[in-house]
PDB file of N, CA and C in Angstrom:
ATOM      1  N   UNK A   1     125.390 149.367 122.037  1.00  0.00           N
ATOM      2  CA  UNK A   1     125.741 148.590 123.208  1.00  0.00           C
ATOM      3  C   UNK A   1     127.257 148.430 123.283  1.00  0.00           C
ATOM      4  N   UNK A   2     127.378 148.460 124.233  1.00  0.00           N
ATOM      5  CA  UNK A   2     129.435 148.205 124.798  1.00  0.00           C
ATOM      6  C   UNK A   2     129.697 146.877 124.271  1.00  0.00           C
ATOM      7  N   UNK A   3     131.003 146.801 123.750  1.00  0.00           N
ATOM      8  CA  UNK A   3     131.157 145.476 123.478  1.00  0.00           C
ATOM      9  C   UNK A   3     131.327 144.341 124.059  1.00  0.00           C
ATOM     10  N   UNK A   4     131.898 144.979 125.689  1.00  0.00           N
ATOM     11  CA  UNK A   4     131.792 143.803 126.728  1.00  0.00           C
ATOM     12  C   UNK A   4     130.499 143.078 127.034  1.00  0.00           C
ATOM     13  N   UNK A   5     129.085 144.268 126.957  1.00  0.00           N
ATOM     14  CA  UNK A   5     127.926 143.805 126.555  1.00  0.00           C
ATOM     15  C   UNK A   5     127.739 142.845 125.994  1.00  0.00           C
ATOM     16  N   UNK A   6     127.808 143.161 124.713  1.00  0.00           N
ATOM     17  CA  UNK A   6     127.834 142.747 123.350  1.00  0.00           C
ATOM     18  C   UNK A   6     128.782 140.803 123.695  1.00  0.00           C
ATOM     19  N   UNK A   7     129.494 140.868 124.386  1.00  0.00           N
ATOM     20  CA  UNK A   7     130.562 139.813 124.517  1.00  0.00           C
ATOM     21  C   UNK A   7     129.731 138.976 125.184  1.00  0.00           C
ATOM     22  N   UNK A   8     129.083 139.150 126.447  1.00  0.00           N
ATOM     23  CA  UNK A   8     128.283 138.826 127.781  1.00  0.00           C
ATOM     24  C   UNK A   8     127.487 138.005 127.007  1.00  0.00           C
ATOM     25  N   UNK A   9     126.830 138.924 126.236  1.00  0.00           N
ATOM     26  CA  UNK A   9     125.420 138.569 125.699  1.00  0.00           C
ATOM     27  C   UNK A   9     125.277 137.266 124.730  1.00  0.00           C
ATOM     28  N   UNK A  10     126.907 137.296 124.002  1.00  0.00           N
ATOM     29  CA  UNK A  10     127.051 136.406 122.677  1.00  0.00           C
ATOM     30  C   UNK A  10     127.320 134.674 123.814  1.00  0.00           C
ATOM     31  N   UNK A  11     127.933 135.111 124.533  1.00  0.00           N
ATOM     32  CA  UNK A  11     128.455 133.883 125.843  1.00  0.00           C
ATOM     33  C   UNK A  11     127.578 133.073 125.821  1.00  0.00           C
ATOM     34  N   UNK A  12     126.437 133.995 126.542  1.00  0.00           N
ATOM     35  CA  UNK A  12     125.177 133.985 127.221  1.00  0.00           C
ATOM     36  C   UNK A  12     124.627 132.277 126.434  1.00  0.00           C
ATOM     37  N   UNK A  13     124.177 133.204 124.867  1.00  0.00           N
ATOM     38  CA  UNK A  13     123.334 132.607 123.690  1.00  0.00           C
ATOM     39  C   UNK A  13     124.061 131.398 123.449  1.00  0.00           C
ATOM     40  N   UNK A  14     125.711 131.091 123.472  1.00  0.00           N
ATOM     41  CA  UNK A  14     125.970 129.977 123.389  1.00  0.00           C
ATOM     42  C   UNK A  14     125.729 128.929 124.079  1.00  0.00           C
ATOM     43  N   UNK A  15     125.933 129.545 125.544  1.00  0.00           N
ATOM     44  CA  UNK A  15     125.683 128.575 126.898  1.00  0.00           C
ATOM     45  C   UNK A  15     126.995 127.820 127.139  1.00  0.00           C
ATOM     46  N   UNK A  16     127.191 127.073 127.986  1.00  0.00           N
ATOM     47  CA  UNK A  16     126.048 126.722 128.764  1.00  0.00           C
ATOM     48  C   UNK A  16     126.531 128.109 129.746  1.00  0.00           C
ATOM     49  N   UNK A  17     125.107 128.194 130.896  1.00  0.00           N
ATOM     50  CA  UNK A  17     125.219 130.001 131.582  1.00  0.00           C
ATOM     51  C   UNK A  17     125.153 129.189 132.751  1.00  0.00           C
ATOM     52  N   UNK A  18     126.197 129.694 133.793  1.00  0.00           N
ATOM     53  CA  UNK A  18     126.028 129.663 135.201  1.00  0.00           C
ATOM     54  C   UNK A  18     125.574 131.481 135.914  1.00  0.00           C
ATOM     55  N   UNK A  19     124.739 131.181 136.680  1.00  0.00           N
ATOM     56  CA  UNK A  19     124.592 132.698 137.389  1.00  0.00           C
ATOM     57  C   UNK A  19     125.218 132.389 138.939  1.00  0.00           C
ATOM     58  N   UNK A  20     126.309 132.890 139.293  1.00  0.00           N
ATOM     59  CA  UNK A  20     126.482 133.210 140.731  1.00  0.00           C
ATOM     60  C   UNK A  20     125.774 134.339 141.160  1.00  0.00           C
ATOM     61  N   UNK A  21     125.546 134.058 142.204  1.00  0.00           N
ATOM     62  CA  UNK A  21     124.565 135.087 142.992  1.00  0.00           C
ATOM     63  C   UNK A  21     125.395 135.446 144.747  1.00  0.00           C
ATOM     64  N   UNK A  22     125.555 136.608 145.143  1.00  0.00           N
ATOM     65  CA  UNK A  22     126.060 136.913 146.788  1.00  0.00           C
ATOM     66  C   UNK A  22     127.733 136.161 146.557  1.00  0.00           C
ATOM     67  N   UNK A  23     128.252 136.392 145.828  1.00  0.00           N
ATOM     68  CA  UNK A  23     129.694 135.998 146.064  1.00  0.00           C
ATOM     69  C   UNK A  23     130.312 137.370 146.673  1.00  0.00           C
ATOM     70  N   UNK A  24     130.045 138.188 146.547  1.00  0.00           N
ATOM     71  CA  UNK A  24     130.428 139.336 147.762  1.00  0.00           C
ATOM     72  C   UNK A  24     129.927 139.162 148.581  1.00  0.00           C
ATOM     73  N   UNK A  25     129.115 138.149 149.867  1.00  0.00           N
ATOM     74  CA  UNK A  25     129.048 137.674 150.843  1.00  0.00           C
ATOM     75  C   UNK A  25     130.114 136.992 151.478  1.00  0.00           C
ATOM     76  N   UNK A  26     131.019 136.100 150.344  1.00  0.00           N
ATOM     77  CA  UNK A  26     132.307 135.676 150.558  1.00  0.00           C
ATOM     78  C   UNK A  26     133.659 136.428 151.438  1.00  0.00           C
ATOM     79  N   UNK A  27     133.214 137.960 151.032  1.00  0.00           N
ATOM     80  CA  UNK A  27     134.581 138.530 151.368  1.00  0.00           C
ATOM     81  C   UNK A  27     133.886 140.007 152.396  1.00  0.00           C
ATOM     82  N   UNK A  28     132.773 139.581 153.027  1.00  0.00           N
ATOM     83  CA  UNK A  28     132.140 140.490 154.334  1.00  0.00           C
ATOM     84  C   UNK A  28     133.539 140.785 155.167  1.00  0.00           C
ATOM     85  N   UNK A  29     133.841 139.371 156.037  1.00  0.00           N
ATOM     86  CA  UNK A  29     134.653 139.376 156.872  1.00  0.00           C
ATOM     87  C   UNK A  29     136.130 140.018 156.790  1.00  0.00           C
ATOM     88  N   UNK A  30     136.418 139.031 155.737  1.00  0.00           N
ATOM     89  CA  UNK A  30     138.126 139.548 155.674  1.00  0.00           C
ATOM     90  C   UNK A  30     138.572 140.491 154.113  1.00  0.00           C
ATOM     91  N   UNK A  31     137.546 140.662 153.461  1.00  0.00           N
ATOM     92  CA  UNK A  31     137.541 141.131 152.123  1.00  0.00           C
ATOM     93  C   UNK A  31     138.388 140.410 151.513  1.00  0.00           C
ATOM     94  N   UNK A  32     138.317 139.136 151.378  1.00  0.00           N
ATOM     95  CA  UNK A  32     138.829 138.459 150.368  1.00  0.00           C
ATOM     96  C   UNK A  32     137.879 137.706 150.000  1.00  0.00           C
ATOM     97  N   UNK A  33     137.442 137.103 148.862  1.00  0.00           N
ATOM     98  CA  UNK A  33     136.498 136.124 148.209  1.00  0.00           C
ATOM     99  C   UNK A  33     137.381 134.896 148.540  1.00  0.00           C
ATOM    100  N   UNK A  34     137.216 134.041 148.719  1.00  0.00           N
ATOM    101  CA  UNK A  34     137.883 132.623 149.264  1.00  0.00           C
ATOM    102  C   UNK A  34     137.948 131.774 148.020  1.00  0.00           C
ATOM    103  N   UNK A  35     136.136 132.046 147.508  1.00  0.00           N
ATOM    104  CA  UNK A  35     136.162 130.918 146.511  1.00  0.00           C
ATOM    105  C   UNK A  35     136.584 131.458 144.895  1.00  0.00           C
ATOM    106  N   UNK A  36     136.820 132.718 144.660  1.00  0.00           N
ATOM    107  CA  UNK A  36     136.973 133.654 143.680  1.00  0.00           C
ATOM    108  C   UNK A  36     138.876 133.299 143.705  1.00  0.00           C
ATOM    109  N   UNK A  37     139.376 132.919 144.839  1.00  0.00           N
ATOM    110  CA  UNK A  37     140.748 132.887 145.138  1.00  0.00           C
ATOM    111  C   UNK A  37     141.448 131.108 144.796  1.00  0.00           C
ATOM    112  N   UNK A  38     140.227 130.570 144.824  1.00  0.00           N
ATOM    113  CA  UNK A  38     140.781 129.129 144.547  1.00  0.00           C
ATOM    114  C   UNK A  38     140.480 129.102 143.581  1.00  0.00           C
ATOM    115  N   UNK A  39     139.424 129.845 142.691  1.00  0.00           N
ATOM    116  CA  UNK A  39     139.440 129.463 141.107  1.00  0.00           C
ATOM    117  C   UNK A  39     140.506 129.865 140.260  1.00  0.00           C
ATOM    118  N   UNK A  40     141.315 131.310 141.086  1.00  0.00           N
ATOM    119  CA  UNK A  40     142.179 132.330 140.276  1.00  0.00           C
ATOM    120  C   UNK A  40     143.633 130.890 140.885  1.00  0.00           C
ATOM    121  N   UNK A  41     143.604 130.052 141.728  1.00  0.00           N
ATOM    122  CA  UNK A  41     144.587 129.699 141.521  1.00  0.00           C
ATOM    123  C   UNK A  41     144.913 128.472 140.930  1.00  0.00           C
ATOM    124  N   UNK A  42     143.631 127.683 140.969  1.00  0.00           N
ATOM    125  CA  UNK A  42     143.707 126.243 140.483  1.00  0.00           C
ATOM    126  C   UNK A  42     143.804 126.676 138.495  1.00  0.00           C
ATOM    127  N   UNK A  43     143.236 127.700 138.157  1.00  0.00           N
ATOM    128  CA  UNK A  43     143.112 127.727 136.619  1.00  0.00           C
ATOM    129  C   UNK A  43     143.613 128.708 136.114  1.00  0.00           C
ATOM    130  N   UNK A  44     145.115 128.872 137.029  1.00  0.00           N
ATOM    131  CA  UNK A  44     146.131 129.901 136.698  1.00  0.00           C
ATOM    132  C   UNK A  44     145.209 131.379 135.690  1.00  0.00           C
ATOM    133  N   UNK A  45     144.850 132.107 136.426  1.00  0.00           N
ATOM    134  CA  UNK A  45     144.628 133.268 135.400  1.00  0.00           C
ATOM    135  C   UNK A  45     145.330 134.163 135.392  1.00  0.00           C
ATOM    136  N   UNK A  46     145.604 134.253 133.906  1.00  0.00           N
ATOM    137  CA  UNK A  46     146.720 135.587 133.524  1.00  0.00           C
ATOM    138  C   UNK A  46     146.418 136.362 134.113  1.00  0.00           C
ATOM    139  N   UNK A  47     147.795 136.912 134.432  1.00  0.00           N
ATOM    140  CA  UNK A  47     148.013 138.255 134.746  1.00  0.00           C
ATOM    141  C   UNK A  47     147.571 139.304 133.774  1.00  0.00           C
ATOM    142  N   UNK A  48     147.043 140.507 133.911  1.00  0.00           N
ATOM    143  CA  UNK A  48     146.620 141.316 133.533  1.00  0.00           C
ATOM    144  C   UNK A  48     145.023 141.260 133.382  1.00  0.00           C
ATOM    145  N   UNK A  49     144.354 140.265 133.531  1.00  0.00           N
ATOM    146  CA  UNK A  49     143.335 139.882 133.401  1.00  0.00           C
ATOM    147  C   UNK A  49     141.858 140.350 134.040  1.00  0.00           C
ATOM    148  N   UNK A  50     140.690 140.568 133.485  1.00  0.00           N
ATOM    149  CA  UNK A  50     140.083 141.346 134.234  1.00  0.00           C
ATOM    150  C   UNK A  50     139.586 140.646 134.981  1.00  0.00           C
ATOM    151  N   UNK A  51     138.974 141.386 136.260  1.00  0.00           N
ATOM    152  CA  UNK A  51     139.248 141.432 137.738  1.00  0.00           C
ATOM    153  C   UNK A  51     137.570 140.922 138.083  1.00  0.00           C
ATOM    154  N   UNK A  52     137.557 140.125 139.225  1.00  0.00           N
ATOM    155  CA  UNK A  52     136.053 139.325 139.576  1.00  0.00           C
ATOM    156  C   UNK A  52     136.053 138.318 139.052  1.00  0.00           C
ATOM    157  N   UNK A  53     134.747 137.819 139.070  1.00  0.00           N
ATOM    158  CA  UNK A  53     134.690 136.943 138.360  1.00  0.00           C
ATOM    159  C   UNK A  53     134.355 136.452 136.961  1.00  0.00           C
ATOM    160  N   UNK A  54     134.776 137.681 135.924  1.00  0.00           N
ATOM    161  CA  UNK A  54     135.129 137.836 134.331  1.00  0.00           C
ATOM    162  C   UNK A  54     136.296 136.976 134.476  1.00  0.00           C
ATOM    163  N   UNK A  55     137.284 137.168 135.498  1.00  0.00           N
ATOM    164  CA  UNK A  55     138.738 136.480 135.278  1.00  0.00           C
ATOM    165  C   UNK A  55     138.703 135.081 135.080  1.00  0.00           C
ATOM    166  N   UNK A  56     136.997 134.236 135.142  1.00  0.00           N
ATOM    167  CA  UNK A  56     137.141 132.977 134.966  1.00  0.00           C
ATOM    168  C   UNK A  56     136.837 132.444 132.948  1.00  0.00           C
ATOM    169  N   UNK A  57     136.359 134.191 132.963  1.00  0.00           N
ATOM    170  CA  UNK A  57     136.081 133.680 131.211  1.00  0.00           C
ATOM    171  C   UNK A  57     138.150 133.754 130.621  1.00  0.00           C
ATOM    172  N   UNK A  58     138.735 134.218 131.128  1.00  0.00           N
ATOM    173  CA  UNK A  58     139.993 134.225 130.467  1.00  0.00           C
ATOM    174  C   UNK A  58     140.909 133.077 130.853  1.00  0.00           C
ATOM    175  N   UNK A  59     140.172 132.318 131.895  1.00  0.00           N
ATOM    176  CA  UNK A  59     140.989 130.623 132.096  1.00  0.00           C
ATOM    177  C   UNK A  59     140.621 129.605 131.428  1.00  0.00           C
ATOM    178  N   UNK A  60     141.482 128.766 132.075  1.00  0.00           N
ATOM    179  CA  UNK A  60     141.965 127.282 131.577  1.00  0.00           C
ATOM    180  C   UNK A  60     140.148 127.013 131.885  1.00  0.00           C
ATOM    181  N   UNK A  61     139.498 127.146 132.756  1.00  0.00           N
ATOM    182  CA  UNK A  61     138.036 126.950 133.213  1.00  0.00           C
ATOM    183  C   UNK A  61     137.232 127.025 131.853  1.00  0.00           C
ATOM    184  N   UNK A  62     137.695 128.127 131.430  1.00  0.00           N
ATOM    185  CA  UNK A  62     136.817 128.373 130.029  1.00  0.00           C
ATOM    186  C   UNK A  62     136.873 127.452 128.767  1.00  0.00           C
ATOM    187  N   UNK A  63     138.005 126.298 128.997  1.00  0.00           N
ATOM    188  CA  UNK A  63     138.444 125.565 127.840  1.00  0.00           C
ATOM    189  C   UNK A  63     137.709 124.395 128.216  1.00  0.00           C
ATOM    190  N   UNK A  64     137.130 124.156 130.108  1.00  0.00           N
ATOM    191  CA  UNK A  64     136.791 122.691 129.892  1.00  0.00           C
ATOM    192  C   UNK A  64     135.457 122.974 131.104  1.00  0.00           C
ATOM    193  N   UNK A  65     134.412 123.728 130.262  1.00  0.00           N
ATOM    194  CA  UNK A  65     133.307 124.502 131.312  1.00  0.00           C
ATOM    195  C   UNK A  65     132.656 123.420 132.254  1.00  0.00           C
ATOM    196  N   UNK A  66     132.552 122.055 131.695  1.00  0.00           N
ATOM    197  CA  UNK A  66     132.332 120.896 132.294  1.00  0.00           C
ATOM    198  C   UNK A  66     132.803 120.395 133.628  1.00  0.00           C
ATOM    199  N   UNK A  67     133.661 120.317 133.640  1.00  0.00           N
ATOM    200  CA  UNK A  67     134.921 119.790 134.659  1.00  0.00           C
ATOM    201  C   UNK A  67     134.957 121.044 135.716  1.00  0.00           C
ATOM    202  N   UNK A  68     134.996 122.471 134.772  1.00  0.00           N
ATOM    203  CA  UNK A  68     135.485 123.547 135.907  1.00  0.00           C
ATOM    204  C   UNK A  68     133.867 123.903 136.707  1.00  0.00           C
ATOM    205  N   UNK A  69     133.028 123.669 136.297  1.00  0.00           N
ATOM    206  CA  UNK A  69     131.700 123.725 136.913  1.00  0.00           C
ATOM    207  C   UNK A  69     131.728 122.626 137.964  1.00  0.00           C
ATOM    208  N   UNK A  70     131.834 121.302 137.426  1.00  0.00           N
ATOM    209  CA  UNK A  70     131.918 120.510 138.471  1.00  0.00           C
ATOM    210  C   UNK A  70     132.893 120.379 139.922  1.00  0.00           C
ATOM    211  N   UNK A  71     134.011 120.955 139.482  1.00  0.00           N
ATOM    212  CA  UNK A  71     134.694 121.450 140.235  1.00  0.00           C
ATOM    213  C   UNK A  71     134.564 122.844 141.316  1.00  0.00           C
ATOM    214  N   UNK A  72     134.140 123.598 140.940  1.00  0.00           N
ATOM    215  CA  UNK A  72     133.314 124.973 141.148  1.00  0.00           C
ATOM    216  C   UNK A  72     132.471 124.107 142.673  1.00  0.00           C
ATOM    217  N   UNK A  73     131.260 123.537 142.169  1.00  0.00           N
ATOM    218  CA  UNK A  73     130.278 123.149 142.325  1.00  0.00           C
ATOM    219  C   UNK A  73     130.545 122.577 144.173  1.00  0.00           C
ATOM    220  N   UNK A  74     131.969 121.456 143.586  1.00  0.00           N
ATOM    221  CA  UNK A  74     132.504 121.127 145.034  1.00  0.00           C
ATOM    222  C   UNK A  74     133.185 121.636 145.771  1.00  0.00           C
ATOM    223  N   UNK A  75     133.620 123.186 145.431  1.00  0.00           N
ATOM    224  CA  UNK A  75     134.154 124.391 146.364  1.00  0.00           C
ATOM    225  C   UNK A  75     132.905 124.798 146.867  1.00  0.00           C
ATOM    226  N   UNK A  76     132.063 124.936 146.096  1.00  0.00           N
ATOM    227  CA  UNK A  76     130.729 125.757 146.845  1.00  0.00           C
ATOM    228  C   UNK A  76     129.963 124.935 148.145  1.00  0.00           C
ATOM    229  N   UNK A  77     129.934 123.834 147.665  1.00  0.00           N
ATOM    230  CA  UNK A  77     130.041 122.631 149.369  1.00  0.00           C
ATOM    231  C   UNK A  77     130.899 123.463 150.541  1.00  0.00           C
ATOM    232  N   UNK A  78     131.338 123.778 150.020  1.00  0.00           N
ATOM    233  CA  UNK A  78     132.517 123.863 151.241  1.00  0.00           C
ATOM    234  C   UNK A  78     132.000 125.160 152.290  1.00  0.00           C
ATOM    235  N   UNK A  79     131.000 126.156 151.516  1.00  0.00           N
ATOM    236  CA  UNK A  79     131.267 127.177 152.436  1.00  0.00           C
ATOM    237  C   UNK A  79     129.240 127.444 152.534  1.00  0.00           C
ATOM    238  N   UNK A  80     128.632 126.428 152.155  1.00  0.00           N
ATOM    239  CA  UNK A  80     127.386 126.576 152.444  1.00  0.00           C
ATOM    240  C   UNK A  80     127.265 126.396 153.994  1.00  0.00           C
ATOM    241  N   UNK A  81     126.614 126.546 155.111  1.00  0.00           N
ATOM    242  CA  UNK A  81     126.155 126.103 156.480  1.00  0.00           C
ATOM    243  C   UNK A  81     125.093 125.219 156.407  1.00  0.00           C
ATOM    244  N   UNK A  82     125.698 124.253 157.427  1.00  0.00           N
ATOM    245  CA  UNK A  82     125.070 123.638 157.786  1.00  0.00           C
ATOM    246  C   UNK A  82     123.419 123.809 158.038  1.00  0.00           C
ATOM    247  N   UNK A  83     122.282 122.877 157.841  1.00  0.00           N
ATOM    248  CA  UNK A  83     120.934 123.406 157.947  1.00  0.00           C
ATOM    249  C   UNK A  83     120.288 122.872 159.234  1.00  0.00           C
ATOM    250  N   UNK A  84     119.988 124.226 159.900  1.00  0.00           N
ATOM    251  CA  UNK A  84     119.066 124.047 161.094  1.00  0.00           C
ATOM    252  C   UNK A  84     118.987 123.935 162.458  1.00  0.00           C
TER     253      UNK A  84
END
């Protein structure tokens, strides 16, 4: 197995696991991810860093998964529609 695999997988087993799902729905319109763009800026991610949303395992997000989930959580408010 690849070690990025191998990396995924070890994450995984520690927890805690969020699954995003359709975040390339985000960037249909203008091909930009909106909410992929406020995480890369509120939790400064290095430069060179890999690209999507892996770039949140190499942030400040990754030091306080608590806070950056909850935070996360109230960006994702933002771009659900309204129901009905």
């Amino acid at each position: 197995m690849e070690s990025r695999t191998q990396e995924f997988l070890s994450r995984l087993r520690r927890g805690p696991s969020t699954l995003l799902i359709g975040q390339r729905y985000l960037r249909l319109e203008t091909g930009v991810d909106a909410f992929l763009a406020e995480i890369v800026r509120k939790y400064e991610v290095k430069a060179g860093s890999r690209s999507g949303y892996h770039q949140i395992l190499d942030s400040a997000a990754a030091q306080s998964a608590e806070a950056a989930l909850a935070w996360m959580d109230e960006r994702c408010r933002r771009y659900r529609y309204p129901s009905g």
